[in-house]
Protein backbone atom coordinates (compact mmCIF):
# COMPACT_ATOMS: atom_id res chain seq x y z
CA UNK A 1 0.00 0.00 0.00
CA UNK A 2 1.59 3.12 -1.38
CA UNK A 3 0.46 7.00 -1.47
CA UNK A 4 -0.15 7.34 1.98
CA UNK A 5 -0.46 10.38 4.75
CA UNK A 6 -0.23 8.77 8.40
CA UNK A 7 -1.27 11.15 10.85
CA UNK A 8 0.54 10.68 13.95
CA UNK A 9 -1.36 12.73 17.05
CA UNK A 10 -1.43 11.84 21.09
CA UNK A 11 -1.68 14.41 23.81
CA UNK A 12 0.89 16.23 25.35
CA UNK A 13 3.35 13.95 27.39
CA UNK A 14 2.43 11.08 25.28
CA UNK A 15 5.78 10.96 23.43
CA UNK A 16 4.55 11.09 20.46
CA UNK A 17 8.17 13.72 19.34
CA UNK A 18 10.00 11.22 20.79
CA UNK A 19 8.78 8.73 19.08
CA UNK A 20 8.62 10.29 15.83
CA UNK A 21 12.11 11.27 16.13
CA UNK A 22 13.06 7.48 16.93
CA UNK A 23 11.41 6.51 13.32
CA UNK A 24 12.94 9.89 11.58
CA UNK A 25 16.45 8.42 12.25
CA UNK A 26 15.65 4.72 11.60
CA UNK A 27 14.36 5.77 8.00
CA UNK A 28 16.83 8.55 7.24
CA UNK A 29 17.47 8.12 3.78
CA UNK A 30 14.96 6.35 2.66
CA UNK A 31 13.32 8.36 -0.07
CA UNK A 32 10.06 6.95 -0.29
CA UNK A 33 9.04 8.02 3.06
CA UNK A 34 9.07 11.76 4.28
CA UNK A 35 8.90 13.32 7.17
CA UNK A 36 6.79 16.87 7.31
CA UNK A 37 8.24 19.59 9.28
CA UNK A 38 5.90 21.32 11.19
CA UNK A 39 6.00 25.49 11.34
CA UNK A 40 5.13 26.90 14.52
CA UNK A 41 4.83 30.37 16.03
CA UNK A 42 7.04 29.52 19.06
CA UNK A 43 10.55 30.03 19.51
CA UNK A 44 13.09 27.04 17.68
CA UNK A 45 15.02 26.52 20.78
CA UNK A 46 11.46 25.85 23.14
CA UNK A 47 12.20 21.56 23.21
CA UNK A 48 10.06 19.05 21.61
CA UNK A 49 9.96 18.20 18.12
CA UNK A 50 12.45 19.96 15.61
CA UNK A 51 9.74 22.54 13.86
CA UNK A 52 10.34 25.33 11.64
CA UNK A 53 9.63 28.49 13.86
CA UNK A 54 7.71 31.55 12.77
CA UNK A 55 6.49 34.78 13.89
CA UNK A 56 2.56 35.14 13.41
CA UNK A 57 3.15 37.65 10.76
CA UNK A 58 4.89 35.44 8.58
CA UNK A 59 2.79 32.41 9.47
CA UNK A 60 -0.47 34.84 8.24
CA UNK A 61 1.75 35.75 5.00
CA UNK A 62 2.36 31.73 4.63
CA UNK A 63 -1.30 30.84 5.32
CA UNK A 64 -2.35 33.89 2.51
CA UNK A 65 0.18 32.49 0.18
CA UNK A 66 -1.09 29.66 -0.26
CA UNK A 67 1.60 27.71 1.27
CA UNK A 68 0.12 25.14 3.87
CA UNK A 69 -1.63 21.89 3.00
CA UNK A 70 -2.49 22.01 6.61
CA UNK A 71 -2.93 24.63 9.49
CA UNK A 72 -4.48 25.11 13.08
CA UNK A 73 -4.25 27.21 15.99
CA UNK A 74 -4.10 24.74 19.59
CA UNK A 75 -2.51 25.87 22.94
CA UNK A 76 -2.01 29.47 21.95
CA UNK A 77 0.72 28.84 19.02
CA UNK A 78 -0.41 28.22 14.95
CA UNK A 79 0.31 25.03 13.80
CA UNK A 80 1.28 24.64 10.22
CA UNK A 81 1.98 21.23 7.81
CA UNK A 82 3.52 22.84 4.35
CA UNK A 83 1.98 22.25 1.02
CA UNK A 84 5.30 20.59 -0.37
CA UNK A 85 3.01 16.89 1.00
CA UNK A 86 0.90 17.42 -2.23
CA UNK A 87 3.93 16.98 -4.16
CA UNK A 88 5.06 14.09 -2.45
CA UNK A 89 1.99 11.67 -1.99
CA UNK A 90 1.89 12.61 -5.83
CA UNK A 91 5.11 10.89 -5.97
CA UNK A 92 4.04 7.98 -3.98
CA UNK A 93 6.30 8.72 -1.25
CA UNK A 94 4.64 7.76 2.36
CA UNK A 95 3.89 11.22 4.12
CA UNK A 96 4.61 11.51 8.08
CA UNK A 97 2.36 14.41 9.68
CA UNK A 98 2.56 15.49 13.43
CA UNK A 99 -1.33 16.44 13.68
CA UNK A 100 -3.67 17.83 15.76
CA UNK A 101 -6.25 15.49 17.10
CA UNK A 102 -8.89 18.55 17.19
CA UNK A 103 -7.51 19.26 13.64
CA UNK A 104 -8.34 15.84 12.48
CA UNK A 105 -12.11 15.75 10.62
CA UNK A 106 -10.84 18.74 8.40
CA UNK A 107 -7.72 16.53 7.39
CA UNK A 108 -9.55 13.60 6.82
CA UNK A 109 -12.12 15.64 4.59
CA UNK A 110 -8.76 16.82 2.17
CA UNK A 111 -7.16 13.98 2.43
CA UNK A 112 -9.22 11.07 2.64
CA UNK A 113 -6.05 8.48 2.13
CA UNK A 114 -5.21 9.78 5.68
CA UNK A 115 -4.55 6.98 8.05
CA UNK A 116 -4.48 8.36 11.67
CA UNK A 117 -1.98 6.56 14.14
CA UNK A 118 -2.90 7.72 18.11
CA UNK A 119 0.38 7.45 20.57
CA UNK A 120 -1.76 6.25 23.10
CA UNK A 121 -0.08 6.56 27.05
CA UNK A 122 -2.31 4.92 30.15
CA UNK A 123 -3.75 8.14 32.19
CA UNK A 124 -1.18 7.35 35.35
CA UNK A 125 2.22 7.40 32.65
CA UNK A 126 0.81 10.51 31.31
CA UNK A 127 0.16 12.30 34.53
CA UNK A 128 3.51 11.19 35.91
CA UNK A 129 5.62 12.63 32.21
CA UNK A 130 3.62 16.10 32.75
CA UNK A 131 4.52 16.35 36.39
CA UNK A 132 8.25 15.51 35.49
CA UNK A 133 8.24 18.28 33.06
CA UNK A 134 7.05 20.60 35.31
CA UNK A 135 5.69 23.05 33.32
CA UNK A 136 2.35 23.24 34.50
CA UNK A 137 0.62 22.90 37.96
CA UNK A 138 -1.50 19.45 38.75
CA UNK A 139 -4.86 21.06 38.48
CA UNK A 140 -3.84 22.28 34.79
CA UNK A 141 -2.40 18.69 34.49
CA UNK A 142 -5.47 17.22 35.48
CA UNK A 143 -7.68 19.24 33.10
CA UNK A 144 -5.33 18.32 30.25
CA UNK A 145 -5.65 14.71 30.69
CA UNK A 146 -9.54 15.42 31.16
CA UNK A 147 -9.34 16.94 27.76
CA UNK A 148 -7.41 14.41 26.67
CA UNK A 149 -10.07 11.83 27.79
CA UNK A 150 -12.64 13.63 25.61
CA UNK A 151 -10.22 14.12 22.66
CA UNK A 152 -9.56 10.24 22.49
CA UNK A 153 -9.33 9.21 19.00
CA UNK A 154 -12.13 6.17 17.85
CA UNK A 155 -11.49 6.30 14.20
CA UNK A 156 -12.66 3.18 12.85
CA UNK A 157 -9.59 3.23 10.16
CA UNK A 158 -7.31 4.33 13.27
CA UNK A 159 -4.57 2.55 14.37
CA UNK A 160 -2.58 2.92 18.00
CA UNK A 161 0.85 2.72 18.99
CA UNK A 162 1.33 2.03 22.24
CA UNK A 163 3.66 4.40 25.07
CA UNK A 164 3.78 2.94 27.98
CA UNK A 165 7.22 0.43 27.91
CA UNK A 166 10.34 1.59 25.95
CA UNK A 167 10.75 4.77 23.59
CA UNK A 168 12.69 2.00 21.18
CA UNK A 169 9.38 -0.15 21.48
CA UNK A 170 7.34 2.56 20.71
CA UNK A 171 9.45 3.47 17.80
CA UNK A 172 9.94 0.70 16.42
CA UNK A 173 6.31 -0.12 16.33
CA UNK A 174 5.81 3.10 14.59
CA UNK A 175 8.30 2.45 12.04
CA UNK A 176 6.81 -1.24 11.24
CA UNK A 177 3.61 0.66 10.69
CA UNK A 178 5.19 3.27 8.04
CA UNK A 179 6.57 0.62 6.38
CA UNK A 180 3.45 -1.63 6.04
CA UNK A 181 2.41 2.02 4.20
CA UNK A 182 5.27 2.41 2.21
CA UNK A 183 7.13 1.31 -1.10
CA UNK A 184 10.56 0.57 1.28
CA UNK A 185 11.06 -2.03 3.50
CA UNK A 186 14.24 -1.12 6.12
CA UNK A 187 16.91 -3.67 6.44
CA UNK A 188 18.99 -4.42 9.16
């Protein structure tokens, strides 16, 4: 199965950077499977995933231009997936998004090849990641993983990766799912 967008989205804590940066480097170089960049308005050097950073201006100009296949606004930054994935998935290459679970319905509705993959963490892991980060107090860690109990993805074409044992388990369950979508198979 070729020509596909997997949409990898989990809640905050859930790894799901981590993870995605585990199968980055275990399919570096393979040319039939792409990783999307996301562009964010926050700073480059704020942690997590390796985005593209923007000021709001120029994510408005990119968003007038023409320029993103994908964007959202969640947690007080824009969120932006760059139009460059039309060209690929018209190559066949196997797409990689970071999504938005909220953001979801409208990318299904452009791209209904998308197949959504949920980094799913049990409630306890999740709370205990979050506190360890300490950015946030417990009661605004307890209303995230509220919201994250409401914002659980039950797409019938879904498919979930599990968090809660090793980040190499995780990742390499991630990257045996890309491949099952893609024209490459990894050797060892």
């Amino acid at each position: 199965m070729s020509n596909r967008l997997l949409y990898v989205v989990g809640p905050s804590g859930s790894g799901k950077d981590s993870i995605m940066a585990h199968a980055r480097a275990q399919l570096a170089g393979q040319p039939m499977v792409q990783f999307a960049h996301r562009y964010i308005t926050r700073p480059a050097n704020s942690g997590g995933e390796n985005h593209i950073a923007l000021s709001q201006a120029e994510f408005n100009a990119r968003i007038q231009a023409g320029l993103f296949a994908m964007h959202w606004h969640s947690h007080g930054n824009s969120y932006g997936i760059g139009a460059e994935i039309n060209q690929w998935l018209s190559k066949g290459i196997t797409v990689v998004v970071n999504g938005s679970r909220e953001y979801l319905p409208q990318a299904m509705q452009n791209y209904p090849e998308l197949l959504p993959v949920t980094i799913e963490v049990a409630h306890d892991v999740l709370k205990a990641r979050l506190m360890q980060r300490a950015r946030e107090s417990e009661a605004e860690i307890d209303a995230r993983i509220s919201r994250n109990m409401i914002l659980q993805l039950s797409h019938p074409a879904g498919i979930t990766v599990s968090n809660n044992g090793t980040l190499e388990d995780a990742g390499a369950a991630l990257v045996n799912l890309i491949e099952q979508h893609s024209k490459v198979t990894l050797c060892e």
